[in-house]
Protein backbone atom coordinates (compact mmCIF):
# COMPACT_ATOMS: atom_id res chain seq x y z
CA UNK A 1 0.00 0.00 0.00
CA UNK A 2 1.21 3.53 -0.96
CA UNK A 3 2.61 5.73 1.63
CA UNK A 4 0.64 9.00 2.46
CA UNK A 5 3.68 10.83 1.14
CA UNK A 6 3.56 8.73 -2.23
CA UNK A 7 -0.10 9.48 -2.51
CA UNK A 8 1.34 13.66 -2.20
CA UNK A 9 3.66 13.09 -4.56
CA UNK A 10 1.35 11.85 -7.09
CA UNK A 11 -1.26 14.39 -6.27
CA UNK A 12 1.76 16.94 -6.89
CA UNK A 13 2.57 15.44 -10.54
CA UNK A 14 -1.69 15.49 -11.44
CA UNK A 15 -1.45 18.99 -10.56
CA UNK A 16 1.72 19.83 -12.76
CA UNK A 17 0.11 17.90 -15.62
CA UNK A 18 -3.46 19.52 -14.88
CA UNK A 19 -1.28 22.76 -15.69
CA UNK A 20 0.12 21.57 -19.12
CA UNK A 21 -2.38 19.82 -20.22
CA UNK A 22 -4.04 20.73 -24.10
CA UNK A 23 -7.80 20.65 -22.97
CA UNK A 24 -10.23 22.13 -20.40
CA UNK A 25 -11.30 17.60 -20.19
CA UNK A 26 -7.92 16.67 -19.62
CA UNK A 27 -7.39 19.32 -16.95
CA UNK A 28 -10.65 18.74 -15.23
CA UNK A 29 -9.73 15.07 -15.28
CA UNK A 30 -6.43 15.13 -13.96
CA UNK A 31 -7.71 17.75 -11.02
CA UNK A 32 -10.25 15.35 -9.94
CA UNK A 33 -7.39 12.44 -9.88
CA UNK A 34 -5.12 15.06 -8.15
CA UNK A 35 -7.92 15.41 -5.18
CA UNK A 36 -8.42 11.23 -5.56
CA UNK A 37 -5.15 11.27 -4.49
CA UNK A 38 -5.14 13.68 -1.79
CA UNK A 39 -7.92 11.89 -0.39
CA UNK A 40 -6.36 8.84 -0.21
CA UNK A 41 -3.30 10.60 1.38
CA UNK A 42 -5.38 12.20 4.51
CA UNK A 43 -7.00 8.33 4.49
CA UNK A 44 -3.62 6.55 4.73
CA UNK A 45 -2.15 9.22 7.16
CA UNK A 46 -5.42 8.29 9.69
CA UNK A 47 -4.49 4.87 9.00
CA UNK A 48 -1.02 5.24 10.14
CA UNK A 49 -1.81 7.30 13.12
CA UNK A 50 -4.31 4.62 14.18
CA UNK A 51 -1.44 2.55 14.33
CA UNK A 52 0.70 4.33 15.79
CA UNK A 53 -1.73 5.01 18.92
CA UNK A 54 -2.46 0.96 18.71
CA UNK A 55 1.43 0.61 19.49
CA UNK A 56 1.75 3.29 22.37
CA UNK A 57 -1.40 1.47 23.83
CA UNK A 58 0.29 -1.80 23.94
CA UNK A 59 3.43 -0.12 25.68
């Protein structure tokens, strides 16, 4: 499973190729796969913080 930085970075590159891109569709489409991805970053970053407050528990 992606990391919640890897998810970033690919929201980052959707963005940069949102900017370049040759059509109002292709933009729009790679904006809402930039936000996918952000979305699945915050969902992987609760994810890991669940974890890590399972492990302090444990202690």
């Amino acid at each position: 499973m992606p990391t919640r930085t890897e998810h970033i970075h690919e929201a980052e590159r959707l963005e940069r190729q949102a900017e370049i891109a040759d059509n109002a569709h292709a933009r729009a489409a790679l904006r809402r796969m930039a936000q996918a991805s952000r979305g699945a970053a915050a969902l992987v970053g609760m994810f890991e913080a669940s974890d890590e407050d399972c492990s302090l528990a444990r202690l």
